[in-house]
N, C-alpha and C. Protein backbone atom coordinates (compact mmCIF):
# COMPACT_ATOMS: atom_id res chain seq x y z
N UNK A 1 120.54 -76.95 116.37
CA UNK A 1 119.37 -76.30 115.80
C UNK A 1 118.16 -77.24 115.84
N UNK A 2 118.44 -78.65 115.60
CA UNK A 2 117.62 -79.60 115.71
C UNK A 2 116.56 -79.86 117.26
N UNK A 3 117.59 -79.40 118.12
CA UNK A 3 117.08 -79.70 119.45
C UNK A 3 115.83 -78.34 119.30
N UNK A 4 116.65 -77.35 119.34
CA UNK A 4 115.72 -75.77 119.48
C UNK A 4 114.76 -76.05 118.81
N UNK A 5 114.20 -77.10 118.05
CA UNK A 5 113.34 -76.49 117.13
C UNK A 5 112.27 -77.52 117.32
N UNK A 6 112.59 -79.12 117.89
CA UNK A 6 112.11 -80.10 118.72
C UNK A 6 111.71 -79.42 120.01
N UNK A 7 112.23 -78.67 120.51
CA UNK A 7 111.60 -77.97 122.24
C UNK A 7 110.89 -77.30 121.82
N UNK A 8 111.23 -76.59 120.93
CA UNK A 8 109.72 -75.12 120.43
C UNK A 8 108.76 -75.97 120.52
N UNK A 9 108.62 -77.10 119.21
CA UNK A 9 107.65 -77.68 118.91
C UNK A 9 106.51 -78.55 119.81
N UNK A 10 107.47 -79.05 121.01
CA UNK A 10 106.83 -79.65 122.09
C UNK A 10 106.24 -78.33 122.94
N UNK A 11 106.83 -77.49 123.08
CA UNK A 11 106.35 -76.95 124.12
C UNK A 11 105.06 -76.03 123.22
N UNK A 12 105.30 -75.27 122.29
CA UNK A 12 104.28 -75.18 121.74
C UNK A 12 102.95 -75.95 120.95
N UNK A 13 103.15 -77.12 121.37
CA UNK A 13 102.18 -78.18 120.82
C UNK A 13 101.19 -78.51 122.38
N UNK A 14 102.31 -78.36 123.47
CA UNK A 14 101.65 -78.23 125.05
C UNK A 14 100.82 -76.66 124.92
N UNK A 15 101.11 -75.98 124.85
CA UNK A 15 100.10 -74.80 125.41
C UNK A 15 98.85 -75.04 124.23
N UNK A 16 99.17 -75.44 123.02
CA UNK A 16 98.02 -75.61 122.20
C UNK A 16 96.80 -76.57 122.82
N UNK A 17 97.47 -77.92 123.20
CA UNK A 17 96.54 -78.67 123.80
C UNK A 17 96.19 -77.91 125.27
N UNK A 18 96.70 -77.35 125.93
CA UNK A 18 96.32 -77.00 127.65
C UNK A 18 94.92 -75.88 127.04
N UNK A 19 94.97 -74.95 126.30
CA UNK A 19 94.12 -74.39 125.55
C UNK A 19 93.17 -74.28 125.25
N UNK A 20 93.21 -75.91 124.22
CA UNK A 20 92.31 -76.37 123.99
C UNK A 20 91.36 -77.42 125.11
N UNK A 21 91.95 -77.56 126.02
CA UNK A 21 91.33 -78.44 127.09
C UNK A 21 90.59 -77.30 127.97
N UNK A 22 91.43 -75.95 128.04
CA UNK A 22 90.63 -75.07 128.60
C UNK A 22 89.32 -75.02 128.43
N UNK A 23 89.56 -74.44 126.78
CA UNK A 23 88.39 -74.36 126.27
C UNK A 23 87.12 -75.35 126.32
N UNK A 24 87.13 -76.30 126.45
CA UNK A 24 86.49 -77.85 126.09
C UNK A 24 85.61 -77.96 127.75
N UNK A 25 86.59 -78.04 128.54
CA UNK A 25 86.35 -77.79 129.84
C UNK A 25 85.54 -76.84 130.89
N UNK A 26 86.10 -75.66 130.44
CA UNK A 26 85.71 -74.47 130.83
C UNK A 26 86.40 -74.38 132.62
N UNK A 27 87.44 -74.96 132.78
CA UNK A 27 88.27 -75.05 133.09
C UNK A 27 89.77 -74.19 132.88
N UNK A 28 90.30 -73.02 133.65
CA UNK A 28 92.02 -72.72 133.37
C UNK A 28 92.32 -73.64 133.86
N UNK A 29 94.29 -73.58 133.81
CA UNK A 29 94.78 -74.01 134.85
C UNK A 29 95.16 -73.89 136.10
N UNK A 30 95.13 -72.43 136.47
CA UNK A 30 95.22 -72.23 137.80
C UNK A 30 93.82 -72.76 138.55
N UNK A 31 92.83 -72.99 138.01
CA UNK A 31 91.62 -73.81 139.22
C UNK A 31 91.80 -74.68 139.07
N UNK A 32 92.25 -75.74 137.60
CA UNK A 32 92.33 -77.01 137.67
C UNK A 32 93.40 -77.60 138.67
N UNK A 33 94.86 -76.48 138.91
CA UNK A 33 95.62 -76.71 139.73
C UNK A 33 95.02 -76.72 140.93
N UNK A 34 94.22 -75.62 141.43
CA UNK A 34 93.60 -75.36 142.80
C UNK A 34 92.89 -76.65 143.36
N UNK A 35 91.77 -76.93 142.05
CA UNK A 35 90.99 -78.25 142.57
C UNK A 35 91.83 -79.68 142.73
N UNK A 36 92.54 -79.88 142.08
CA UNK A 36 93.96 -80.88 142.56
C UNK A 36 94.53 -80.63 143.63
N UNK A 37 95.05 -80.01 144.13
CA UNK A 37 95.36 -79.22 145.82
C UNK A 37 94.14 -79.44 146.80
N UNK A 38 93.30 -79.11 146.44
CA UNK A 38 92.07 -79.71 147.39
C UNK A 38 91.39 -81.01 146.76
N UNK A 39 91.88 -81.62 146.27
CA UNK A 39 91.24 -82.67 145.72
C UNK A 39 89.72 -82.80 145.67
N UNK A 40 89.30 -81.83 144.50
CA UNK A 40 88.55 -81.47 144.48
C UNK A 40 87.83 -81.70 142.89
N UNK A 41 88.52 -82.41 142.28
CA UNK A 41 89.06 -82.87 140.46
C UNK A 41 87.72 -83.13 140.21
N UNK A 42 86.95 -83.81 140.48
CA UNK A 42 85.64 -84.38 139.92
C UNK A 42 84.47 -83.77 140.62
N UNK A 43 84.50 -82.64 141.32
CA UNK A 43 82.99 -82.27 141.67
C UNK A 43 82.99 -80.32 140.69
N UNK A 44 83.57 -80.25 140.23
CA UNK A 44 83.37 -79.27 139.56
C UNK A 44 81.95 -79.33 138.34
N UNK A 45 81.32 -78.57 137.83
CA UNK A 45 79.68 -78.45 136.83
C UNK A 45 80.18 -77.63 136.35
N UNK A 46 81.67 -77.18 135.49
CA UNK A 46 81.58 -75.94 134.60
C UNK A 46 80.77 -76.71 133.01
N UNK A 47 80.94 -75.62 132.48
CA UNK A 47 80.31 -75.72 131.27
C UNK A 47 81.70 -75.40 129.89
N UNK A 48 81.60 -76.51 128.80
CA UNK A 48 82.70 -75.30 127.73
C UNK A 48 82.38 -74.18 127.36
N UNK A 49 83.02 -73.75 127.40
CA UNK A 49 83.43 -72.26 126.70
C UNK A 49 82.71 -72.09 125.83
N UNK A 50 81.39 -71.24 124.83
CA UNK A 50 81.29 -71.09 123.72
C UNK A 50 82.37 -69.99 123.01
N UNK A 51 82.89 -70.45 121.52
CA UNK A 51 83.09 -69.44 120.95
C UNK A 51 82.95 -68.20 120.68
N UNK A 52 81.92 -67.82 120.92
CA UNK A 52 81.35 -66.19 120.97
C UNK A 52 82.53 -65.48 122.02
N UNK A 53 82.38 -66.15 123.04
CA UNK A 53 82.92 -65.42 124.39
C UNK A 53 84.38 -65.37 124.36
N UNK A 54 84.58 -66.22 123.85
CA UNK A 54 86.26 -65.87 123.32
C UNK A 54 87.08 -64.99 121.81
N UNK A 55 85.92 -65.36 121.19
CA UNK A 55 86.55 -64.60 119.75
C UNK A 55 85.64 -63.45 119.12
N UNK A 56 84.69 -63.36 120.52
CA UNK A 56 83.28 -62.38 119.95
C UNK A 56 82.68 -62.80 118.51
N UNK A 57 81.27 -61.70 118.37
CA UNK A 57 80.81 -61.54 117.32
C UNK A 57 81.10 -61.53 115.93
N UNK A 58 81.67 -60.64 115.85
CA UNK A 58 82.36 -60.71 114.57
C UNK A 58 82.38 -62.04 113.51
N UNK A 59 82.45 -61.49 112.45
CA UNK A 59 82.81 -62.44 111.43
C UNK A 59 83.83 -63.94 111.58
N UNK A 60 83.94 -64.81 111.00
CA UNK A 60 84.80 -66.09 111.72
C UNK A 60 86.24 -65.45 110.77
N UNK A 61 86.24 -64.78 110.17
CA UNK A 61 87.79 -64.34 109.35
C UNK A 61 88.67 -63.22 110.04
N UNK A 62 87.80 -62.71 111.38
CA UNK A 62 88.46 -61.70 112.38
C UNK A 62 88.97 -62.51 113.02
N UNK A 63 89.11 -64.01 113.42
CA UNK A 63 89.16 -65.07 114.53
C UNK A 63 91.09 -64.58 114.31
N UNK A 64 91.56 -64.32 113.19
CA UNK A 64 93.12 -64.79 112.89
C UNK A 64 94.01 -63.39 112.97
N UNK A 65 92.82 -62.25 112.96
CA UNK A 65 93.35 -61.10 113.15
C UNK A 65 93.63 -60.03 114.56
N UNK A 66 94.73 -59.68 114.30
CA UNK A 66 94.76 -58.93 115.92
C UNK A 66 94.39 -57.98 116.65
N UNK A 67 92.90 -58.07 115.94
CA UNK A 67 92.03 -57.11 116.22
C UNK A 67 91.01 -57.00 117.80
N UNK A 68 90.63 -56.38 118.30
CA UNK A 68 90.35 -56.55 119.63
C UNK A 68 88.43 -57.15 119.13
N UNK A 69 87.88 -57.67 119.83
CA UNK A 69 86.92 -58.30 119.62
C UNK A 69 85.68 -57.98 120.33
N UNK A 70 84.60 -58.01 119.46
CA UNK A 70 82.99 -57.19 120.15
C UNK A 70 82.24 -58.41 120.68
N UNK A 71 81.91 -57.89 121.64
CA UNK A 71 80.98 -58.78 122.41
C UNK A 71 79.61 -58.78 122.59
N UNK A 72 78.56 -59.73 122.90
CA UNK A 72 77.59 -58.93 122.93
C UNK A 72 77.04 -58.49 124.25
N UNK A 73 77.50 -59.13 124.98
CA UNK A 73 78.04 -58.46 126.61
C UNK A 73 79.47 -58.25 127.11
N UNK A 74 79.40 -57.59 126.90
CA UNK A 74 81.52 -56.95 127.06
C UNK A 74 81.61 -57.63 128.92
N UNK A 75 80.69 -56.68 129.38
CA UNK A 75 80.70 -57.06 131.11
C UNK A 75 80.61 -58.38 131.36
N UNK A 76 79.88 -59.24 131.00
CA UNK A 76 79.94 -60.57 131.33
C UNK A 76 81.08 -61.35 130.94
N UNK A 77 81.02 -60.82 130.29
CA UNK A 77 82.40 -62.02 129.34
C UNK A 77 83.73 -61.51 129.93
N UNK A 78 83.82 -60.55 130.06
CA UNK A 78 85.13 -60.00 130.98
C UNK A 78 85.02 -60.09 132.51
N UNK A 79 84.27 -60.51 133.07
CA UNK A 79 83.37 -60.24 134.23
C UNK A 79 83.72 -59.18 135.33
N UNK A 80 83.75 -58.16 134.93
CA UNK A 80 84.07 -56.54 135.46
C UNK A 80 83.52 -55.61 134.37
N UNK A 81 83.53 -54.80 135.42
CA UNK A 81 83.04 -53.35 134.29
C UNK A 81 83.29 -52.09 134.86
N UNK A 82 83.86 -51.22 134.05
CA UNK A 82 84.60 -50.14 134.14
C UNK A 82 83.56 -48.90 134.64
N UNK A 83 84.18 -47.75 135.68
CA UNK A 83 82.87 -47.08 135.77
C UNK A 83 82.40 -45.95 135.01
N UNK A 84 83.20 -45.62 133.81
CA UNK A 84 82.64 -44.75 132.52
C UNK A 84 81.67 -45.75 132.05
N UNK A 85 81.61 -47.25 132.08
CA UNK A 85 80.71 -48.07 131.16
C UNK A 85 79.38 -48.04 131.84
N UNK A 86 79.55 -48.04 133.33
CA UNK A 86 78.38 -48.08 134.47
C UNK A 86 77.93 -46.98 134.03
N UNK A 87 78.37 -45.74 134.09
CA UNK A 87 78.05 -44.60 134.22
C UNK A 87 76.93 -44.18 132.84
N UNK A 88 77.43 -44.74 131.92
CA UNK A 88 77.14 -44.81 130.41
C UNK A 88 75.64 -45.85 130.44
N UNK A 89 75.06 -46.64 131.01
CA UNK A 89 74.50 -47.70 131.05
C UNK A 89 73.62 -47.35 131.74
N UNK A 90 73.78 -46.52 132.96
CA UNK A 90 72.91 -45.62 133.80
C UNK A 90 71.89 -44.44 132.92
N UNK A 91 72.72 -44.09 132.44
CA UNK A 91 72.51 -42.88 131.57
C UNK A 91 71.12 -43.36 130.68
N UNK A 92 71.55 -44.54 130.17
CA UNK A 92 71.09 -44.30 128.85
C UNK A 92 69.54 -45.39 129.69
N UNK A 93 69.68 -45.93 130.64
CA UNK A 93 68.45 -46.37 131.72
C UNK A 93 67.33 -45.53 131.65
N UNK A 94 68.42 -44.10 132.23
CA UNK A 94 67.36 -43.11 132.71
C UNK A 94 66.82 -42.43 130.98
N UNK A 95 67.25 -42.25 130.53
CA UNK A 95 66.86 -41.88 129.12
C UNK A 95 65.73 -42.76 128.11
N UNK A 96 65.82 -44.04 128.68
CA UNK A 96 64.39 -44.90 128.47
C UNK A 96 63.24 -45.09 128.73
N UNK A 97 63.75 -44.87 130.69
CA UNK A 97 62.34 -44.42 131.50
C UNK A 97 61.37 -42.94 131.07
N UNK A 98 62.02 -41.97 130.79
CA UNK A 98 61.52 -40.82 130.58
C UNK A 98 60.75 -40.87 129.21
């Protein structure tokens, strides 16, 4: 039981830090892997992550809940957009001009 609970702890103490390096970085790991493969480690200019873009707007006491999260650009931050949202965005374009 001792072991199981020493491996949880390591391995969940690893994705906490990989995470948090994400974040810090603005860096995943599949590019950080990619740019290591091309040795490519030190010419990257990302930027960290702000908080907003990960835990949205909302209040800081939604941060713990499993609630889905508002953005103040949904499209950017997800970087896609659905075409009811296009369609919706169009709409409301032409409804400004007039």
């Amino acid at each position: 039981m001792t072991v199981i609970a020493v491996a949880t702890l390591l391995f969940v103490s690893s994705m906490i830090m990989n995470v948090t390096y994400g974040i810090m970085t603005g860096v995943g790991t599949i590019d950080r892997l990619k740019k290591k493969a091309n040795d490519m480690v030190g010419e990257g200019e990302e930027e960290p992550l702000k908080l907003k873009s990960i835990f949205g707007i909302q209040g800081y006491w939604t941060w713990i809940l499993p609630i889905d999260p508002v953005f103040e650009d949904h499209d950017l931050v997800l970087g896609y957009s659905i075409p009811s949202r296009l369609m919706r965005e169009k709409q409301r374009e032409v409804n400004n001009t007039v």
